[in-house]
C-alpha atoms as a PDB file:
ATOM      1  CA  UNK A   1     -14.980  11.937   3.083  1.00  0.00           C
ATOM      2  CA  UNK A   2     -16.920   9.588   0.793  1.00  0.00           C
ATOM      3  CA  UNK A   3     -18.548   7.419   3.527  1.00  0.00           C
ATOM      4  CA  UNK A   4     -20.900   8.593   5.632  1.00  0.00           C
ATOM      5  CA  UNK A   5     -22.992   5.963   7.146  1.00  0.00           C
ATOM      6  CA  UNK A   6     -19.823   3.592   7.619  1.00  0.00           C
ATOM      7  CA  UNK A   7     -16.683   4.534   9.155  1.00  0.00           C
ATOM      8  CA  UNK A   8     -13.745   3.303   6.800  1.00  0.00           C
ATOM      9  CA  UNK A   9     -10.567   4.633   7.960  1.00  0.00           C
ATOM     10  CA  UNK A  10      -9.619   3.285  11.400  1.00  0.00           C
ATOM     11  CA  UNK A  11      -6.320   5.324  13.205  1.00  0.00           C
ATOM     12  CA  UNK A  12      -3.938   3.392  15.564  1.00  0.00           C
ATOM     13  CA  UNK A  13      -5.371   1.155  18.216  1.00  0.00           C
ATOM     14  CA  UNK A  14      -8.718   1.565  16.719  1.00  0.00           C
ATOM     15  CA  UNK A  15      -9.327  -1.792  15.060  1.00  0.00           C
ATOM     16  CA  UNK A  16     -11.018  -2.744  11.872  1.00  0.00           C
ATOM     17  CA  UNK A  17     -14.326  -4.654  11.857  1.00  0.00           C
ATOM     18  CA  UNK A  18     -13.257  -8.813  12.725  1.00  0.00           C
ATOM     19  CA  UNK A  19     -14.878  -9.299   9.301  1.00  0.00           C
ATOM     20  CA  UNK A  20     -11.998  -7.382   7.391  1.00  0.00           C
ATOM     21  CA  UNK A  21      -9.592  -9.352   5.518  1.00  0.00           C
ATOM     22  CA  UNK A  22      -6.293  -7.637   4.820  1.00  0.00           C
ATOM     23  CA  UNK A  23      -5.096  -6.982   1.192  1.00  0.00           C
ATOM     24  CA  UNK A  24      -2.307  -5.027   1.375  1.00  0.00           C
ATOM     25  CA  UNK A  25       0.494  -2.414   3.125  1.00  0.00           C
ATOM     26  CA  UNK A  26       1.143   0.633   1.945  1.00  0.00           C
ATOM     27  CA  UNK A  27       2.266   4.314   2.812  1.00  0.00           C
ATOM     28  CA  UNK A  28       1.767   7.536   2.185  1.00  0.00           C
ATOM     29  CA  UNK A  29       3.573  10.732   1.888  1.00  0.00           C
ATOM     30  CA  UNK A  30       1.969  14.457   2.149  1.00  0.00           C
ATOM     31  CA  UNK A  31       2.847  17.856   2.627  1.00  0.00           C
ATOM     32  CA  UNK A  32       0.658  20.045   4.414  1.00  0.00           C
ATOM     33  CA  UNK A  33       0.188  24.061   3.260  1.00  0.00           C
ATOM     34  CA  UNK A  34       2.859  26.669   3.966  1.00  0.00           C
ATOM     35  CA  UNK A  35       2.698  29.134   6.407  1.00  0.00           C
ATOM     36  CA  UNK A  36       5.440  32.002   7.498  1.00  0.00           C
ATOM     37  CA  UNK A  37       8.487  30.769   8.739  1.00  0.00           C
ATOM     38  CA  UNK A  38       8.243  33.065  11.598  1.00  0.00           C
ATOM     39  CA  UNK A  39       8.319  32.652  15.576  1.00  0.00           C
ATOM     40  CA  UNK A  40       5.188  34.630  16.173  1.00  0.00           C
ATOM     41  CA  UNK A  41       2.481  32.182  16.825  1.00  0.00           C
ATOM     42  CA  UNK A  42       4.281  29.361  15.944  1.00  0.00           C
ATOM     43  CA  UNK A  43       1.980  27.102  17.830  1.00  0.00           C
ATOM     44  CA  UNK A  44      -0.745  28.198  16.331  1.00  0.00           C
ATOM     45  CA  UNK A  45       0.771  27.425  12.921  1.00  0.00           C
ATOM     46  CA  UNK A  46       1.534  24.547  13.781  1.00  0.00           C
ATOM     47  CA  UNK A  47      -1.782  23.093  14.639  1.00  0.00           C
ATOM     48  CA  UNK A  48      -3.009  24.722  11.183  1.00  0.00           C
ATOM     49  CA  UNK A  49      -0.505  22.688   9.498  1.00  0.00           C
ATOM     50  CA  UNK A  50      -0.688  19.740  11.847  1.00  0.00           C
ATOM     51  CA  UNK A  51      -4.964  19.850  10.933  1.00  0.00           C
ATOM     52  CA  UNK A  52      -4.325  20.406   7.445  1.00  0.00           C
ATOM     53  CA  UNK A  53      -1.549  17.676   6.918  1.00  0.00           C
ATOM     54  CA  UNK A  54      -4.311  15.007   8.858  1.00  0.00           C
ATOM     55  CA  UNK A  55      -7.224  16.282   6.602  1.00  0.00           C
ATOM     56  CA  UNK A  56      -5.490  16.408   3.649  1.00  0.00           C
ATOM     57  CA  UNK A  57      -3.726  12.744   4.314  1.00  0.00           C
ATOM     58  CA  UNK A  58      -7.566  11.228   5.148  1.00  0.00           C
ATOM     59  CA  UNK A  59      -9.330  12.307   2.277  1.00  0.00           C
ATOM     60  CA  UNK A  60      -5.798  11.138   0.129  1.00  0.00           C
ATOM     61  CA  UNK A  61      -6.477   7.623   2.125  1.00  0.00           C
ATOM     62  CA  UNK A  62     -10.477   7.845   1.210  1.00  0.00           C
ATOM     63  CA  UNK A  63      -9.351   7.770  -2.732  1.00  0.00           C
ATOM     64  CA  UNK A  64      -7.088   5.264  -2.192  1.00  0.00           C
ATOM     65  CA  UNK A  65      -9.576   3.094  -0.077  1.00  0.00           C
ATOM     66  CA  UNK A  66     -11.791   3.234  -3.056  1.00  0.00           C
ATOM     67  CA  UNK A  67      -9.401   2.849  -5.741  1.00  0.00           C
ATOM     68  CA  UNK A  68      -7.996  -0.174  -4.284  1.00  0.00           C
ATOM     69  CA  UNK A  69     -11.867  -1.840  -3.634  1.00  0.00           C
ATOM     70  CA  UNK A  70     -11.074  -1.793  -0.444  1.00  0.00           C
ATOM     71  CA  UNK A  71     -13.959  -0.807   2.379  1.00  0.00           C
ATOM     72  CA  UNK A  72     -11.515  -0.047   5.324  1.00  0.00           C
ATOM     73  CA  UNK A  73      -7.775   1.024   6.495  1.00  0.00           C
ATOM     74  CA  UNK A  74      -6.462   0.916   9.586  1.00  0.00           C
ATOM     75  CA  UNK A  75      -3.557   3.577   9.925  1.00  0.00           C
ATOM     76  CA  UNK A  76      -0.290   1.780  11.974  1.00  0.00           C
ATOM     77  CA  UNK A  77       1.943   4.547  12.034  1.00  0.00           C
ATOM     78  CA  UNK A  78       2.796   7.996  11.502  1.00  0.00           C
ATOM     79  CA  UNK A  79       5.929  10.226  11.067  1.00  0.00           C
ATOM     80  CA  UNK A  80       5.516  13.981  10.915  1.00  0.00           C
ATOM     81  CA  UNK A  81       8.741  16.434  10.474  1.00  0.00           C
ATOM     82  CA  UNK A  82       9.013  20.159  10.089  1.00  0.00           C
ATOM     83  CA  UNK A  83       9.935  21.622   6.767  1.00  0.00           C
ATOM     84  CA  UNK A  84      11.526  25.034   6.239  1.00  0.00           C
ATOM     85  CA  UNK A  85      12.753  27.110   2.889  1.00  0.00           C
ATOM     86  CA  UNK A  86      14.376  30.321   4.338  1.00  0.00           C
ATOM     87  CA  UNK A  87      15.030  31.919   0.787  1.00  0.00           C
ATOM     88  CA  UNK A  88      10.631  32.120   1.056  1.00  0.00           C
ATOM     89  CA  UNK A  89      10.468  32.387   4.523  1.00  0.00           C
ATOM     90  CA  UNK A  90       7.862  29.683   4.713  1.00  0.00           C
ATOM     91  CA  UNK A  91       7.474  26.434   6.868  1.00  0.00           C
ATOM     92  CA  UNK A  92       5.210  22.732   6.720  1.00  0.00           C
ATOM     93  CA  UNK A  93       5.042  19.959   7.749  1.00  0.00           C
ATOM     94  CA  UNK A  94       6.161  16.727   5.970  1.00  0.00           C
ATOM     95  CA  UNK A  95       4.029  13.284   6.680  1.00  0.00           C
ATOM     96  CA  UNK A  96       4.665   9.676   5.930  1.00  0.00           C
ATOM     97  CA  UNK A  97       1.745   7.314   6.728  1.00  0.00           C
ATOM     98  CA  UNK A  98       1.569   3.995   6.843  1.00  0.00           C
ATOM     99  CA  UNK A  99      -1.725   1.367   6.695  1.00  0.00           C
ATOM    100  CA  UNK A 100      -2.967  -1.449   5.551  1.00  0.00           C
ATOM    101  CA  UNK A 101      -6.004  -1.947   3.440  1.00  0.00           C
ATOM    102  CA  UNK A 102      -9.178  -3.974   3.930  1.00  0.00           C
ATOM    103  CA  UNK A 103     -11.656  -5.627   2.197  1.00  0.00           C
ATOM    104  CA  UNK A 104     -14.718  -7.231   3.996  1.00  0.00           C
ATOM    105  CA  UNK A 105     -14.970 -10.581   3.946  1.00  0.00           C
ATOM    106  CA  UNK A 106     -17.947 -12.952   2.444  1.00  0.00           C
ATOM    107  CA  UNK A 107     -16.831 -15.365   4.768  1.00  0.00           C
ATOM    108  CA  UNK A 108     -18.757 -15.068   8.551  1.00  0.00           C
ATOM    109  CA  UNK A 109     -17.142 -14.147  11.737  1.00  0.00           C
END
């Protein structure tokens, strides 16, 4: 994550600071890494792709955050489905995210 001292990516019913002006709503799609399509620990797998798919979406959101000169984003929703190739015996998870993009306001609350 690029920001340390302030906290710029804000999930669900979280809210963004009153100061944040909305600029924009956008969405974004990531895979997270394979693992083996097997049965044998498939919970554990999962939650190694479910961590993996959240990490790899925030620090995806981070670069967009700054690319777009925003300061914040408040995540609204989230879609996550299981992915399979049998010819590789491999499965992952598939997200689409969607948020909305802040910038902080000159004007005071």
């Amino acid at each position: 994550m690029v920001r340390a001292a302030e906290k710029a990516i804000y999930w669900h019913r979280e809210l963004p600071p009153l100061n944040a002006e909305p600029i924009g709503e956008r969405f974004i799609e990531i895979n997270s890494m394979h693992v083996p399509g097997t049965l044998a620990h498939r919970d554990e797998l999962w939650n190694q792709c479910y961590d993996d798919l959240v990490d790899k979406f925030a620090t995806e959101l981070d670069r967009e955050i700054l690319r777009l000169g925003a300061q914040y984003a408040h995540v609204l929703s989230e879609s996550i489905d299981s992915k399979r190739n049998d010819v590789a015996n491999e499965a992952w998870l598939h997200g689409s995210f969607a948020y909305v993009v802040y910038r902080r306001s000159a004007k005071p609350v």
